[in-house]
Protein backbone atom coordinates (compact mmCIF):
# COMPACT_ATOMS: atom_id res chain seq x y z
CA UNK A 1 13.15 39.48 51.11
CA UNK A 2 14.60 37.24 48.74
CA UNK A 3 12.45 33.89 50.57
CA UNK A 4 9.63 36.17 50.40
CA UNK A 5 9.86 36.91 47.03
CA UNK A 6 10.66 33.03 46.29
CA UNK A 7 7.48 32.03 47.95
CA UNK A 8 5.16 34.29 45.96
CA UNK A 9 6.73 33.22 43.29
CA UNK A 10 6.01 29.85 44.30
CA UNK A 11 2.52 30.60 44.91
CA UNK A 12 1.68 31.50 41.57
CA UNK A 13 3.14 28.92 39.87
CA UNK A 14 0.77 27.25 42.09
CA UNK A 15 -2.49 29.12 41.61
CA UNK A 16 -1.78 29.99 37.31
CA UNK A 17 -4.05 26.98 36.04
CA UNK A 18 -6.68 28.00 38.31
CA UNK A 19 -6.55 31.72 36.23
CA UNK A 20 -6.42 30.06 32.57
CA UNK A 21 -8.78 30.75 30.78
CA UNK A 22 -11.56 27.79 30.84
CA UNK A 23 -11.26 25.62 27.28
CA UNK A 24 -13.81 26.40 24.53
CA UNK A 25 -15.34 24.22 21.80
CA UNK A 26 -13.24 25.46 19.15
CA UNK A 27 -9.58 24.97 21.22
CA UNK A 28 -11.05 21.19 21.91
CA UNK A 29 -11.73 20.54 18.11
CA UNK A 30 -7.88 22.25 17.86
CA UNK A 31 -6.61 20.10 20.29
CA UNK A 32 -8.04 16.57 18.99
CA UNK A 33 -6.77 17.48 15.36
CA UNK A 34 -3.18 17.36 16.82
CA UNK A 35 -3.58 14.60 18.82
CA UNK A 36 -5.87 11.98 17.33
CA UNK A 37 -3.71 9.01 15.96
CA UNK A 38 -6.57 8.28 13.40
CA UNK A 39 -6.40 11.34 12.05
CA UNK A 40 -2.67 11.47 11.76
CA UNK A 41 -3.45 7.69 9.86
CA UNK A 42 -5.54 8.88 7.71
CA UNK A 43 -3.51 12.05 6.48
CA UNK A 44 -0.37 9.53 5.90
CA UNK A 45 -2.26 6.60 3.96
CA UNK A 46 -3.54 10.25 1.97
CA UNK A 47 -0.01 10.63 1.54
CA UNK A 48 0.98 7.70 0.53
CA UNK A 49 -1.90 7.59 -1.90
CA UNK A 50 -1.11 10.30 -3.79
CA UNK A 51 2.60 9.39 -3.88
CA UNK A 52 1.14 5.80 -5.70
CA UNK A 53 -1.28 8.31 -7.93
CA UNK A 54 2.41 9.94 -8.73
CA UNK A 55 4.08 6.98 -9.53
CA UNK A 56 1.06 5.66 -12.02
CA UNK A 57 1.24 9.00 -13.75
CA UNK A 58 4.93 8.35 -14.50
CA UNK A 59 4.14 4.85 -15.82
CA UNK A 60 3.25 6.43 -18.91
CA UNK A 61 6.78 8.02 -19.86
CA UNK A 62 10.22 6.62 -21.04
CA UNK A 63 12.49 4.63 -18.41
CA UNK A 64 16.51 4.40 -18.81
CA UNK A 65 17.78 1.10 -17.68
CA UNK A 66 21.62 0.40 -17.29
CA UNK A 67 22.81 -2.91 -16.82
CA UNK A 68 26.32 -4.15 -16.45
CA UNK A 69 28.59 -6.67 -15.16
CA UNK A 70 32.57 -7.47 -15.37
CA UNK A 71 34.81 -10.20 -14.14
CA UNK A 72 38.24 -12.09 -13.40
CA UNK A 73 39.01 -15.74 -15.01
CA UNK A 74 41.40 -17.90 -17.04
CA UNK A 75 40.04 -18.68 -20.91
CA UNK A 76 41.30 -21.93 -22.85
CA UNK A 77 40.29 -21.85 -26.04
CA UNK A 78 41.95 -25.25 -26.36
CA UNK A 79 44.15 -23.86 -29.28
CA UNK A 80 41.31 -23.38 -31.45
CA UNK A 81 42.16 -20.80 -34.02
CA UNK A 82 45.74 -21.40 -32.65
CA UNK A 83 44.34 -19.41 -29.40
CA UNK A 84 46.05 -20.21 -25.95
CA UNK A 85 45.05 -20.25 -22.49
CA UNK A 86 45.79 -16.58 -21.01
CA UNK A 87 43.79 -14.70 -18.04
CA UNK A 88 40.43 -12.49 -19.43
CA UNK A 89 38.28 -10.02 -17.52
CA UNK A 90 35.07 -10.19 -19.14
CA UNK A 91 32.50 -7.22 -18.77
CA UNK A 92 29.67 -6.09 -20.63
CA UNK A 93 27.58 -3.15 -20.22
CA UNK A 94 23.99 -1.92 -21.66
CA UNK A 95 21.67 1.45 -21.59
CA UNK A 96 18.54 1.40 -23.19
CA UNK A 97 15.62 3.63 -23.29
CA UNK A 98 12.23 2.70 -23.85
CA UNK A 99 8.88 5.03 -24.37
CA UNK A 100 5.34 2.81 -24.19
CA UNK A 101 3.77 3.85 -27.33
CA UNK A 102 0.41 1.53 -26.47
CA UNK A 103 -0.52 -0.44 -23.89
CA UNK A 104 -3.93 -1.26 -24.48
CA UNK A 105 -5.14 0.47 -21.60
CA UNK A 106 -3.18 -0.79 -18.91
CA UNK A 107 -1.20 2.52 -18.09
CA UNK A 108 -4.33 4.49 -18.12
CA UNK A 109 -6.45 1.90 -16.30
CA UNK A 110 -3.35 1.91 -13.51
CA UNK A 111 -3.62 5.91 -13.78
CA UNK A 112 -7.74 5.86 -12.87
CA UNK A 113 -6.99 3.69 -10.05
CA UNK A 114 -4.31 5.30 -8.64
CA UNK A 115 -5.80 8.54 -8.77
CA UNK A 116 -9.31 7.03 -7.52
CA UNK A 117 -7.40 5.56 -4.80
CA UNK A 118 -6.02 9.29 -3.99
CA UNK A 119 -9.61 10.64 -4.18
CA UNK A 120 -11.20 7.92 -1.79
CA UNK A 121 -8.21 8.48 0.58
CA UNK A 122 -8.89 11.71 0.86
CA UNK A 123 -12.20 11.99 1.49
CA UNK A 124 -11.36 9.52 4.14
CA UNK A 125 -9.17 12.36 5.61
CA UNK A 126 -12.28 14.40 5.26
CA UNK A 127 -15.02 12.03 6.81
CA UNK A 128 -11.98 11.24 9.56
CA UNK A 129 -11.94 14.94 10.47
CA UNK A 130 -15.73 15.98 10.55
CA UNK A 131 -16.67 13.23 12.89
CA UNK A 132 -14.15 13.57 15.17
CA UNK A 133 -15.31 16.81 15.24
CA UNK A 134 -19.08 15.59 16.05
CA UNK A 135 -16.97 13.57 18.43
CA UNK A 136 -15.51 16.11 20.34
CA UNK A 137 -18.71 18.22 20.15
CA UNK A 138 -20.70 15.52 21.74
CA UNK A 139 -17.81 14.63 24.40
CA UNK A 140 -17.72 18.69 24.84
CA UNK A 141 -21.38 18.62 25.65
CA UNK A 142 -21.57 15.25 27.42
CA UNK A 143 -18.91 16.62 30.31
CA UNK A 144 -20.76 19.47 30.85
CA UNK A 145 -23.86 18.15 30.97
CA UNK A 146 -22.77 15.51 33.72
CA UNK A 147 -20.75 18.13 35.57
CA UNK A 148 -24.45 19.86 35.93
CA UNK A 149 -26.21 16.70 36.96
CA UNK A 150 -23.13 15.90 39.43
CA UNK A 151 -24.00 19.15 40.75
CA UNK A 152 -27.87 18.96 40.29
CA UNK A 153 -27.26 15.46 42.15
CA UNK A 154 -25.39 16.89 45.26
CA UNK A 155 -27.30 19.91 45.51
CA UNK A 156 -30.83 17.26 45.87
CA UNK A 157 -28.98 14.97 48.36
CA UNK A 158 -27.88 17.72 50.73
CA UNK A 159 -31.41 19.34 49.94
CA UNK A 160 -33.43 16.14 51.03
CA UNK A 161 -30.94 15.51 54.18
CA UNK A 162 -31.60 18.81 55.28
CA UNK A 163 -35.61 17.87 55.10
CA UNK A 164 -35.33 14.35 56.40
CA UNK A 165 -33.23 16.22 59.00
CA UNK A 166 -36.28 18.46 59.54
CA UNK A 167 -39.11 15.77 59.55
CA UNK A 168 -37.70 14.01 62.06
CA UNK A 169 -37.36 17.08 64.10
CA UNK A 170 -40.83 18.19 64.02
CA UNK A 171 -41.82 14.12 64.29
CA UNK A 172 -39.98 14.71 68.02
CA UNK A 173 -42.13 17.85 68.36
CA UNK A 174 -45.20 16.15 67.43
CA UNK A 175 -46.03 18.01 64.71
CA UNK A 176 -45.76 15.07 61.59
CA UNK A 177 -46.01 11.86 61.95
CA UNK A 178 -43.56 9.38 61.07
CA UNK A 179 -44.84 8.99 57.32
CA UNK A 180 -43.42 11.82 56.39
CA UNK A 181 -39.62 11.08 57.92
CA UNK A 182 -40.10 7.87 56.03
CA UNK A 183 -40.79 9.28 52.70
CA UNK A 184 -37.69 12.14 53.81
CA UNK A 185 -35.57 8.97 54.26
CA UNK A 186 -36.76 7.38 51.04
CA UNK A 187 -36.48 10.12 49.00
CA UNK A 188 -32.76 10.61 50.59
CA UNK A 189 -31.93 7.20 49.22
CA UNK A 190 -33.08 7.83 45.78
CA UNK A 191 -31.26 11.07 45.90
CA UNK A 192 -28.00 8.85 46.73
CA UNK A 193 -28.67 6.49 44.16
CA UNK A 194 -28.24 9.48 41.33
CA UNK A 195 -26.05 10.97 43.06
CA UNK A 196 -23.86 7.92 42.29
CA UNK A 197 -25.21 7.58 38.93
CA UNK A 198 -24.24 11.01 38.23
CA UNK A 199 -20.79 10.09 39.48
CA UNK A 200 -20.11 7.10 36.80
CA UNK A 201 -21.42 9.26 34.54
CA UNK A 202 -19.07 11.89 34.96
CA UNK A 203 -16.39 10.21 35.00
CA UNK A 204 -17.08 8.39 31.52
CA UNK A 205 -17.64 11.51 30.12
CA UNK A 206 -14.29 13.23 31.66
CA UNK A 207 -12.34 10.25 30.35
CA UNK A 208 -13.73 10.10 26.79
CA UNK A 209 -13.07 13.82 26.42
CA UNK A 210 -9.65 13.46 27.53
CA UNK A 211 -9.12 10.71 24.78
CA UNK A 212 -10.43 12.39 22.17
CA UNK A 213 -8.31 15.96 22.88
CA UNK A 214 -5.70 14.72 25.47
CA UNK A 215 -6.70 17.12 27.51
CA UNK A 216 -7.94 17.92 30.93
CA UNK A 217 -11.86 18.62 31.51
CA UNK A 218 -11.42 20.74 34.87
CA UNK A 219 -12.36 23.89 33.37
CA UNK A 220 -15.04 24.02 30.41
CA UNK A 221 -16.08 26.96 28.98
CA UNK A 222 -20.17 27.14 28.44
CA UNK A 223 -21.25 25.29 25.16
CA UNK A 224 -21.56 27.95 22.00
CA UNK A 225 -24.46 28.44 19.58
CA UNK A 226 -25.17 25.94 17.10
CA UNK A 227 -22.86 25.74 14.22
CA UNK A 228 -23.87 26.92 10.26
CA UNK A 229 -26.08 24.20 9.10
CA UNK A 230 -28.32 25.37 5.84
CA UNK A 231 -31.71 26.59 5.87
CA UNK A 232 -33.80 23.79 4.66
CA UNK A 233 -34.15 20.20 4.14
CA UNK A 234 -33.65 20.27 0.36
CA UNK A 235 -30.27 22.26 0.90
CA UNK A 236 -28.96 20.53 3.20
CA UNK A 237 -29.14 16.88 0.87
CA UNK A 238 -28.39 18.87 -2.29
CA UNK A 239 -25.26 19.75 -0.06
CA UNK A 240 -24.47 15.87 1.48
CA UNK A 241 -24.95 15.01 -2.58
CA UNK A 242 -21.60 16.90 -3.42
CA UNK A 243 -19.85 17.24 -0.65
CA UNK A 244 -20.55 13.94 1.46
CA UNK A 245 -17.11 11.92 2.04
CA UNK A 246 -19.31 9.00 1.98
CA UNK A 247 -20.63 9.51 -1.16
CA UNK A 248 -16.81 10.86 -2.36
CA UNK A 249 -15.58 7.17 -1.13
CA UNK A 250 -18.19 5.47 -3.03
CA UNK A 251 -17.72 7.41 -6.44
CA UNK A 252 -14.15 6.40 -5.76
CA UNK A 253 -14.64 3.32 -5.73
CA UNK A 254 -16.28 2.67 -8.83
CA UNK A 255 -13.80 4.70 -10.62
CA UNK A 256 -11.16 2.53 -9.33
CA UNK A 257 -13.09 -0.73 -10.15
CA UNK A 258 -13.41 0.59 -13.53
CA UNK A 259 -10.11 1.49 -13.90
CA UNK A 260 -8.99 -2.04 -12.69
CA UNK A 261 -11.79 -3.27 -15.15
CA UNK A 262 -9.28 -1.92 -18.13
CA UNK A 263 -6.38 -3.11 -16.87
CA UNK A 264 -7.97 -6.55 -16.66
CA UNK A 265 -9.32 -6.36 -20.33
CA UNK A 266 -5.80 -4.95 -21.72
CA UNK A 267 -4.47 -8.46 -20.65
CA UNK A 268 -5.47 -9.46 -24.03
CA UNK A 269 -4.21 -6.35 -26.87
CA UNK A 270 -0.75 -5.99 -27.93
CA UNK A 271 1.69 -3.47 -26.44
CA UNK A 272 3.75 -1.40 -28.26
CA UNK A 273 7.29 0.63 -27.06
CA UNK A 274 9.84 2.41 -29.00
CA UNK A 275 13.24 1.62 -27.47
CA UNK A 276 16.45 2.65 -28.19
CA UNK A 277 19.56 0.65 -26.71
CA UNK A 278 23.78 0.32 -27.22
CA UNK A 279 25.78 -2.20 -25.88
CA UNK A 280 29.68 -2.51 -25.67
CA UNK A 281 31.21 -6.02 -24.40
CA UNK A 282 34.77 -7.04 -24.46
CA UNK A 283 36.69 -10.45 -23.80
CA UNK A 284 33.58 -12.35 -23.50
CA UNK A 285 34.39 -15.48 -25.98
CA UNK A 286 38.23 -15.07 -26.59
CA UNK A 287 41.14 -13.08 -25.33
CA UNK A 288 40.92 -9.69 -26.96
CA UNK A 289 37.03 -10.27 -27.93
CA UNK A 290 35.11 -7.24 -28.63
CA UNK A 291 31.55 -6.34 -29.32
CA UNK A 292 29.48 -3.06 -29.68
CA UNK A 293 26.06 -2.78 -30.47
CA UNK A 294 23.48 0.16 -31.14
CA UNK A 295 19.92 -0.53 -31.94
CA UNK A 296 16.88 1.57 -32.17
CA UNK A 297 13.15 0.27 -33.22
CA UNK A 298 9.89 -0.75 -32.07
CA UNK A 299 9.27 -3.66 -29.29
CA UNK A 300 5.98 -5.46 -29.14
CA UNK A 301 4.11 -8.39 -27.41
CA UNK A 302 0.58 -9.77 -27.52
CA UNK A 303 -0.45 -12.52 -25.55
CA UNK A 304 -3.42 -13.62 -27.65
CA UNK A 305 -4.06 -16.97 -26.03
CA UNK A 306 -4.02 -17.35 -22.31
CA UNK A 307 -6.96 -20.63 -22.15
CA UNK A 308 -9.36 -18.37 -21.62
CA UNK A 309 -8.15 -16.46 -18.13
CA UNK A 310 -8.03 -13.17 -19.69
CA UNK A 311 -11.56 -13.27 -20.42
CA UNK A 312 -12.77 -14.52 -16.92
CA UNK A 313 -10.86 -11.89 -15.47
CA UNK A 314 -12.58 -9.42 -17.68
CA UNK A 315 -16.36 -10.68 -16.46
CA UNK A 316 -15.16 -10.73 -13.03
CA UNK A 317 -13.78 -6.88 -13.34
CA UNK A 318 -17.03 -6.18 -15.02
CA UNK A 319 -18.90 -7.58 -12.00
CA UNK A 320 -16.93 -5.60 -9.79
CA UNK A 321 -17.79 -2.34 -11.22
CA UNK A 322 -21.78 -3.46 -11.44
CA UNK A 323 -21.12 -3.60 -7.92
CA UNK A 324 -19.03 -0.71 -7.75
CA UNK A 325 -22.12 1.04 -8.57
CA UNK A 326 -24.64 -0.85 -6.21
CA UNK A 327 -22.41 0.61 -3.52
CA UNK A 328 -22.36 4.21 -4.87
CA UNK A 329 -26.50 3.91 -5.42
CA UNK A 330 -26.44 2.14 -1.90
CA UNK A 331 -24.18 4.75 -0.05
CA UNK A 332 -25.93 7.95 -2.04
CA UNK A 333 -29.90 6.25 -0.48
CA UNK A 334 -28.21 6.08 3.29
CA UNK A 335 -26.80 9.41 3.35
CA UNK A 336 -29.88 11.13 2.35
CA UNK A 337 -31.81 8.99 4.86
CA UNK A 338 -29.13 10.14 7.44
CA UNK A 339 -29.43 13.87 6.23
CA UNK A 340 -33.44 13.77 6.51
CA UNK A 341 -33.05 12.05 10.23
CA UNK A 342 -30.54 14.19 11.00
CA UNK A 343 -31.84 17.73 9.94
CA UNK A 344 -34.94 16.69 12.19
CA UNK A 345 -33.22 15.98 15.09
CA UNK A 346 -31.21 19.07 15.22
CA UNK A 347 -34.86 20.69 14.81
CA UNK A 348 -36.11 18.49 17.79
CA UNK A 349 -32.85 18.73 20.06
CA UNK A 350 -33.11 22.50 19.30
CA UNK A 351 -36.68 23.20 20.69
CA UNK A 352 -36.35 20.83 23.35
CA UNK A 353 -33.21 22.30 24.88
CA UNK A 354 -35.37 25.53 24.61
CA UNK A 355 -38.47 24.23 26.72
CA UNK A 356 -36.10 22.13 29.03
CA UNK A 357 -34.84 25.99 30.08
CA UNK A 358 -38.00 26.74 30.34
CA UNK A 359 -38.86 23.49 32.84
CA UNK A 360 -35.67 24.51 34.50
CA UNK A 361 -36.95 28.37 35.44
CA UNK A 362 -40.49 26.97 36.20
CA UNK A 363 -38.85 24.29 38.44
CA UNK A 364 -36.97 26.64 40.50
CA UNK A 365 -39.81 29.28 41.25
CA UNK A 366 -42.34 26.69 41.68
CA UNK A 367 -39.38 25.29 44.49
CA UNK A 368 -38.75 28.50 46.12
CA UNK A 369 -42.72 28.79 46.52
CA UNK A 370 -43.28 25.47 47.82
CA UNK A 371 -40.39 26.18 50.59
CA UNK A 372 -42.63 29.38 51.57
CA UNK A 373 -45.27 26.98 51.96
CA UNK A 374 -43.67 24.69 53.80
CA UNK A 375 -42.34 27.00 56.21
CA UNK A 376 -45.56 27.97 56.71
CA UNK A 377 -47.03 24.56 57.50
CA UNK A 378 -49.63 25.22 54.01
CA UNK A 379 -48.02 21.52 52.40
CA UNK A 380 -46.57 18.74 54.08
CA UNK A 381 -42.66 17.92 53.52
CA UNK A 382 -43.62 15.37 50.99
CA UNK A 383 -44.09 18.38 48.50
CA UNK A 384 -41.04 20.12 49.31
CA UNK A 385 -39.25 16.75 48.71
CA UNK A 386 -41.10 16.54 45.42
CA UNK A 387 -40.28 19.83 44.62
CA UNK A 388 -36.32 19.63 45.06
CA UNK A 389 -36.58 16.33 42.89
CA UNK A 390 -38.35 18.10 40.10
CA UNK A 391 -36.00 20.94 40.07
CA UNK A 392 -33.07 18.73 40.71
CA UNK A 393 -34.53 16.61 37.43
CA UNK A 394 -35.31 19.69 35.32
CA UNK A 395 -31.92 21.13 35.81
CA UNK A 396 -30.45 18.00 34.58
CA UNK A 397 -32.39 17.56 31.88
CA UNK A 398 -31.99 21.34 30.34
CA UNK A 399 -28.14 20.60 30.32
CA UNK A 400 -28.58 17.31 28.58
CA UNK A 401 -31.06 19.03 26.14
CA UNK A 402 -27.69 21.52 25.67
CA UNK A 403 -25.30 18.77 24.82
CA UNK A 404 -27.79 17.02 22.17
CA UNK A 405 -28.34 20.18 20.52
CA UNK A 406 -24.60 20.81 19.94
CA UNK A 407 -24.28 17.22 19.18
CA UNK A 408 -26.59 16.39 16.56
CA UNK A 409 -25.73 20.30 14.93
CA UNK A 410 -22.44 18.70 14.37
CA UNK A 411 -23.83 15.66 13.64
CA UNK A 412 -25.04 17.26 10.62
CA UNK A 413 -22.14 18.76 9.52
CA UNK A 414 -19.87 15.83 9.58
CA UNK A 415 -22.63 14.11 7.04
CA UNK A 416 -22.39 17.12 5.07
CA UNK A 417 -18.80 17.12 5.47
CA UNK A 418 -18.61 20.23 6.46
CA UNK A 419 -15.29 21.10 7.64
């Protein structure tokens, strides 16, 4: 009983993959989020991003500094004021605090390009995310779409063989002649040839998928509907306009160039800090030597002459941002190009995958009448070959419509950035 019981157990260990439930589009886009190493790249330079955002926000506020030292020697004051040589430990110690009061726009210059910095990296995070999305979508699609023409491509090969097979049968019989076992044999060669095609293409599509999701493609569940995409052309680039990580990168980036374009022209204004500091120091110039020290005021520095660097690193900040904004003009132009390409191909891939199910059905009916025919002796075997290529070829092609039209729908949405 108890080897019996072992072996069932055994058994379905065995046979429990085969009963999981096949993978769906959403678990894939789940899966590739936890394992994608570019993803997980772009969420820590986000990180560390904001952290640097943090750090120029703090710029603007008071710092404490302590300073200190202390030490063992021999002083010989060479009896002047009737001093003699004895053993000192000098030391010395300092706080201060000091609170910017103006910097002539360096801290808030540092702040907008910090916090641009934050914003770009973050839409990066964003644009990351929606096209691996798209990604996965399109590696979703592509395996089953070449699982269907592996299948389409063995089903045509064992179809043909089984006519070539046939032809020469009835050559023997005298009821053909020998053209039509040489088109059988022809057509069984072709049939071969995608067979293998179908093959590499398969297995590039099995391997990308696993890549992108680290997971195995054995068991696919049938592509979904299209995604939410909006209703019209004009909505969907109103939407890429404000929500567009492209477009977020790009505004970015002219914020930060501006930002660096006032820390650049701050070079040359004063600075101004309130500090307050104490100081206590003992046995620093004679045995027995003490000191103590508290201060409180205004610090300041202007470096109003600098042979004329400050002000060529102003034009060339100033150039920056001019081109800051070419980019952001540039990048807005290409995305709504993309969008208008885009939305139309999602139209396109749509209707097409529709009539490529409607090839497919045609295909098959217009096979199983031609076999009739043939069985009959009413065509020769040349149309039954022609038949099982047309089907074999519609079949593939409705699946391949399939894949594009879940492609380019999340296409779309990663332009959008649409999450």
């Amino acid at each position: 009983m108890r080897f019996w019981l072992a072996g069932a157990l055994a058994l379905a260990a065995h046979a429990a993959p085969a009963w999981a439930a096949p993978i769906t589009l959403d678990e894939a886009i789940a899966a590739a989020e936890t394992h994608a190493p570019s993803l997980a790249m772009a969420r820590a330079e986000a990180d560390a991003a904001d952290k640097r955002a943090d750090a120029a926000r703090a710029a603007g506020g008071p710092t404490a500094t302590l300073t200190g030292s202390i030490g063992w020697g021999r002083l010989d004051p060479g009896g002047y004021f009737g001093l003699t040589a004895t053993d000192v430990t000098p030391r010395a110690a300092q706080v201060g605090i000091e609170q910017p009061l103006f910097a002539g726009g360096r801290i808030s210059g540092a702040r907008m390009t910090a916090r641009a910095g934050a914003e770009a990296a973050e839409a990066g995070v964003l644009q990351r995310r929606t096209t691996l999305r798209a990604d996965v979508a399109q590696a979703f699609g592509g395996v089953l779409a070449t699982q269907a023409g592996l299948q389409s491509a063995s089903g045509l090969v064992k179809a043909v063989a089984v006519a070539a097979n046939q032809a020469k049968l009835r050559f023997k019989a005298g009821e053909v002649p020998s053209t039509d076992v040489q088109q059988a044999e022809a057509r069984l060669a072709e049939a071969e040839a995608v067979l293998a095609n179908a093959t590499g293409h398969n297995d590039a599509a099995r391997a990308r998928f696993r890549r992108l999701t680290g997971l195995s493609p054995d068991s696919l569940a049938a592509l979904p509907g299209s995604p939410p995409l909006p209703a019209t052309l004009d909505e969907a680039i109103g939407e890429a306009e404000t929500r567009s990580p492209a477009i977020a990168q790009a505004v970015a980036g002219l914020a930060a160039a501006r930002g660096q374009a006032r820390m650049a022209k701050a070079e040359g204004l004063p600075q101004l800090a309130a500090y307050a500091e104490a100081s206590s120091v003992r046995d620093q110039f004679f045995p027995g030597y003490r000191g103590d020290l508290a201060s409180a005021g205004v610090r300041g520095r202007w470096n109003f002459f600098a042979s004329g660097r400050i002000r060529a690193e102003g034009q060339a900040a100033d150039a920056t941002v001019h081109a800051a904004e070419a980019r952001l003009a540039d990048a807005r132009g290409s995305v709504r190009e993309m969008v208008i390409a885009a939305f139309a191909n999602v139209r396109s891939t749509g209707l097409a995958a529709e009539a490529a199910v409607r090839q497919k059905r045609a295909s098959e009916a217009a096979l199983a009448s031609v076999k009739q025919e043939v069985r009959v002796g009413l065509k020769p075997t040349l149309a039954l070959l022609d038949a099982e290529r047309d089907a074999a070829q519609s079949a593939m092609q409705a699946a391949n419509a399939d894949a594009q039209r879940i492609a380019t729908a999340w296409g779309l949405r990663a332009l959008l950035g649409r999450e």
